[in-house]
N, C-alpha and C. Protein backbone atom coordinates (compact mmCIF):
# COMPACT_ATOMS: atom_id res chain seq x y z
N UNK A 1 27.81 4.02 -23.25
CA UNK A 1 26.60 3.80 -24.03
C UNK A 1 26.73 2.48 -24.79
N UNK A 2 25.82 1.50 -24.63
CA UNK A 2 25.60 0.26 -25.60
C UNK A 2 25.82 0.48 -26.93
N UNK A 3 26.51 -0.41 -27.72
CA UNK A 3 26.21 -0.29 -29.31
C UNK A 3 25.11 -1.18 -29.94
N UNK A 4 23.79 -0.21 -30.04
CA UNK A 4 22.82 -1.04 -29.92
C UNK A 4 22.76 -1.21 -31.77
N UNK A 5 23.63 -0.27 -32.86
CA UNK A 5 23.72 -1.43 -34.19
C UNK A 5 24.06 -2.98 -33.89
N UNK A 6 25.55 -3.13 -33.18
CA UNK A 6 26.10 -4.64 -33.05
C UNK A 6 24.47 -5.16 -32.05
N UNK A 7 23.79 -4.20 -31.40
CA UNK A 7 22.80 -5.44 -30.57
C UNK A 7 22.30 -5.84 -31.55
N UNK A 8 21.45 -5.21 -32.00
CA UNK A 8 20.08 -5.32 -33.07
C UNK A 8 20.57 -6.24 -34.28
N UNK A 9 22.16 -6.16 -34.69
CA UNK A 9 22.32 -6.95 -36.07
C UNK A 9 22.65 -8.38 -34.90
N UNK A 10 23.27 -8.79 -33.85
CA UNK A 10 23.50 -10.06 -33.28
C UNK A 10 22.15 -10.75 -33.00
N UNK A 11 20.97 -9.61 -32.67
CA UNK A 11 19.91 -10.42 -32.94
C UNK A 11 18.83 -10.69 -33.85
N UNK A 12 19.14 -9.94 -34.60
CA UNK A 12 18.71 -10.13 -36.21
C UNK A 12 19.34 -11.55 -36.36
N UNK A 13 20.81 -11.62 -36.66
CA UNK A 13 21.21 -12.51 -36.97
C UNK A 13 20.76 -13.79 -36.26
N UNK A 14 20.50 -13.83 -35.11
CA UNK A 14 20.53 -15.30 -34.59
C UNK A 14 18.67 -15.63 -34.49
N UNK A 15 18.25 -14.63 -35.21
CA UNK A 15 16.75 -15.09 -34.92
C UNK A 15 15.57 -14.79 -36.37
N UNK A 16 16.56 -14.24 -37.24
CA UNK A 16 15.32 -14.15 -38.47
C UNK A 16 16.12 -14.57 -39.45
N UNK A 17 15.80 -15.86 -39.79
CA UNK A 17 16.73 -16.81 -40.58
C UNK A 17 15.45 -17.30 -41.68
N UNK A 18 14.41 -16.59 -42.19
CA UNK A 18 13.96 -16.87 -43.66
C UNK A 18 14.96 -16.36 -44.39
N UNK A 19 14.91 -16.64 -46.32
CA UNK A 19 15.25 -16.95 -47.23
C UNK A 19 15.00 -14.99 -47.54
N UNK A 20 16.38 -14.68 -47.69
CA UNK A 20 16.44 -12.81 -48.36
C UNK A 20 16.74 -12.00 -46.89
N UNK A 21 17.13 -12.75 -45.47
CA UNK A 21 17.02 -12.00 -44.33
C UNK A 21 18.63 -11.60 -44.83
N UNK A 22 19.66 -11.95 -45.23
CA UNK A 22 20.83 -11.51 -45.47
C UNK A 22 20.72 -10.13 -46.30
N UNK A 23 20.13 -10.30 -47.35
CA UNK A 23 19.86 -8.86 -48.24
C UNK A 23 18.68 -8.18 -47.70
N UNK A 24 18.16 -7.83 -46.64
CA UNK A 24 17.31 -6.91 -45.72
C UNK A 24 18.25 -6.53 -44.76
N UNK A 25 19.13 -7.04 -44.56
CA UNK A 25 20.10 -6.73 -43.48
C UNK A 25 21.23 -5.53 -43.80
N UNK A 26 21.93 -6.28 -45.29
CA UNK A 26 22.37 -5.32 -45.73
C UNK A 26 22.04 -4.16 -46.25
N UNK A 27 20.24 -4.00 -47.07
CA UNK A 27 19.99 -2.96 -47.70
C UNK A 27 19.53 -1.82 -46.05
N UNK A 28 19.54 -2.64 -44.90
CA UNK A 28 18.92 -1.78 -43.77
C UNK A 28 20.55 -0.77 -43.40
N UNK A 29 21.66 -1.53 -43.50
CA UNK A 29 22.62 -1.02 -43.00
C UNK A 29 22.73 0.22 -43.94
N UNK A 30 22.51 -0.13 -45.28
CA UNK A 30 22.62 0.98 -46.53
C UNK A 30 21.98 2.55 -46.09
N UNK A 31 20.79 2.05 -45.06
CA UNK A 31 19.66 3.37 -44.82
C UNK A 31 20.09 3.82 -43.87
N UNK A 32 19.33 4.84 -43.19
CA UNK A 32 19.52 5.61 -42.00
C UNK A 32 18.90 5.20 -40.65
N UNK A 33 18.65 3.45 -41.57
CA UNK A 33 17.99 2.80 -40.63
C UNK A 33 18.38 3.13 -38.81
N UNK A 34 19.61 2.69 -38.73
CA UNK A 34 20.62 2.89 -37.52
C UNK A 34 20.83 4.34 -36.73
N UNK A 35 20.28 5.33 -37.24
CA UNK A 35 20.97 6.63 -37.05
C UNK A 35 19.63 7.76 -37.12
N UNK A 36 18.60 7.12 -38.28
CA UNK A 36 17.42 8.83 -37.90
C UNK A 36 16.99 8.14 -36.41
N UNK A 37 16.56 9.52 -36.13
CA UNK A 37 15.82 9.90 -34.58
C UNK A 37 14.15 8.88 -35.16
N UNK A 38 13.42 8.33 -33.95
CA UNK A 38 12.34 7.73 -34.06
C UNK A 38 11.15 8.82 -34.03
N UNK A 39 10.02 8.45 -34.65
CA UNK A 39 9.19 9.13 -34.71
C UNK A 39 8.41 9.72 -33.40
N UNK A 40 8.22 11.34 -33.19
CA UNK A 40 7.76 11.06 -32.26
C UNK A 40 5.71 11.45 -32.35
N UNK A 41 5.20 11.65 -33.23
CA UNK A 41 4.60 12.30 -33.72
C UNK A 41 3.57 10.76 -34.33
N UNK A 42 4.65 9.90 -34.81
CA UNK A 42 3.59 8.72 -35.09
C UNK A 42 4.00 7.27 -34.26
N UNK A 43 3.21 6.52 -34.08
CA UNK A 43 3.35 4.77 -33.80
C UNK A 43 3.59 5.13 -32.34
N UNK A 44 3.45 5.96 -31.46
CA UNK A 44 3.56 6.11 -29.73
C UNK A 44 5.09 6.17 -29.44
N UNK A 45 6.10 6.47 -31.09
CA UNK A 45 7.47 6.48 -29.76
C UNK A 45 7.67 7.42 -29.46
N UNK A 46 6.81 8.74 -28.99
CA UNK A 46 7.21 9.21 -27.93
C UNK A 46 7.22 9.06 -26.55
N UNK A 47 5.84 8.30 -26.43
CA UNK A 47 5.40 7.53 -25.12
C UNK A 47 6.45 6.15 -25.21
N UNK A 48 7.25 5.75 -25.71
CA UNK A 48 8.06 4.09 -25.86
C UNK A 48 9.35 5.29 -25.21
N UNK A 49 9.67 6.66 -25.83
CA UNK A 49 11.09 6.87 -25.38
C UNK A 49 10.94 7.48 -24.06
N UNK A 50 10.09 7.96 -23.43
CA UNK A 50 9.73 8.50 -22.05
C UNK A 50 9.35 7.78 -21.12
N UNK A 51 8.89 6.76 -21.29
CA UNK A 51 8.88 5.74 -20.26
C UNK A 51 9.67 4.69 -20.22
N UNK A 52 10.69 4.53 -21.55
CA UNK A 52 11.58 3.30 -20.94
C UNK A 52 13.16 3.73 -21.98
N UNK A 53 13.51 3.21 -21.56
CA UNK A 53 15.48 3.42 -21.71
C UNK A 53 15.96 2.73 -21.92
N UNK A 54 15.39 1.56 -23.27
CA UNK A 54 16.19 0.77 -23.72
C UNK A 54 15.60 0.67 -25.23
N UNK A 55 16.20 0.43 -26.23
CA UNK A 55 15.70 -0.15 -27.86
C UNK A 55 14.72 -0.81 -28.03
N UNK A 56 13.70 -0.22 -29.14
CA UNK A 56 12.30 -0.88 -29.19
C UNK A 56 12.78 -2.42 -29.18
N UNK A 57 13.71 -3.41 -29.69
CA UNK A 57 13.68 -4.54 -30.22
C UNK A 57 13.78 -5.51 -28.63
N UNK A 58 13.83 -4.65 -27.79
CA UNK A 58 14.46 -5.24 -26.14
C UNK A 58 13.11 -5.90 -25.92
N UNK A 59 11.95 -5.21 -26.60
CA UNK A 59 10.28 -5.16 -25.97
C UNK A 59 9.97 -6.66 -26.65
N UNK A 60 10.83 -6.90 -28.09
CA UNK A 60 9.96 -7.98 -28.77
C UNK A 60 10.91 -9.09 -28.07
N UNK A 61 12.32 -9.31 -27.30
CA UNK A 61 12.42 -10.30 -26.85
C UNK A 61 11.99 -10.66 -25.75
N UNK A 62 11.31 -9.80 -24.93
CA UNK A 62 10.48 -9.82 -23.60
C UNK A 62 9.46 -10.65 -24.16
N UNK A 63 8.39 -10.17 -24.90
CA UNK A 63 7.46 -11.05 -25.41
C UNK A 63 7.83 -12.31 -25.60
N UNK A 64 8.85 -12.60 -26.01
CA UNK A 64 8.89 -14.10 -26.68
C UNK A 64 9.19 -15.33 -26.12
């Protein structure tokens, strides 16, 4: 299984470089940011986890 904390913080890090992204980073690690289950009930991730098999953040570097 991927360690998709180290993904998500390597690309945090190399791509959201405004002024306070260091202290959002850390207060995210503080939460359960990394670890609660995604909603399935609101924002469509139940339809995001049934049709695809990888971390929402995979979708925003496709876009870009």
């Amino acid at each position: 299984m991927e360690d998709y904390r180290a993904q998500f913080i390597d690309i945090y890090n190399k791509n959201v470089t405004r002024p306070g992204a260091d202290r959002l980073l850390k207060w995210l690690e503080g939460t359960d940011f990394f670890t609660a289950p995604a909603s399935t009930k609101f924002h469509g991730a139940s339809l995001l986890a049934r049709n695809h098999k990888c971390p929402p953040w995979e979708f925003l570097k496709k876009r870009s």
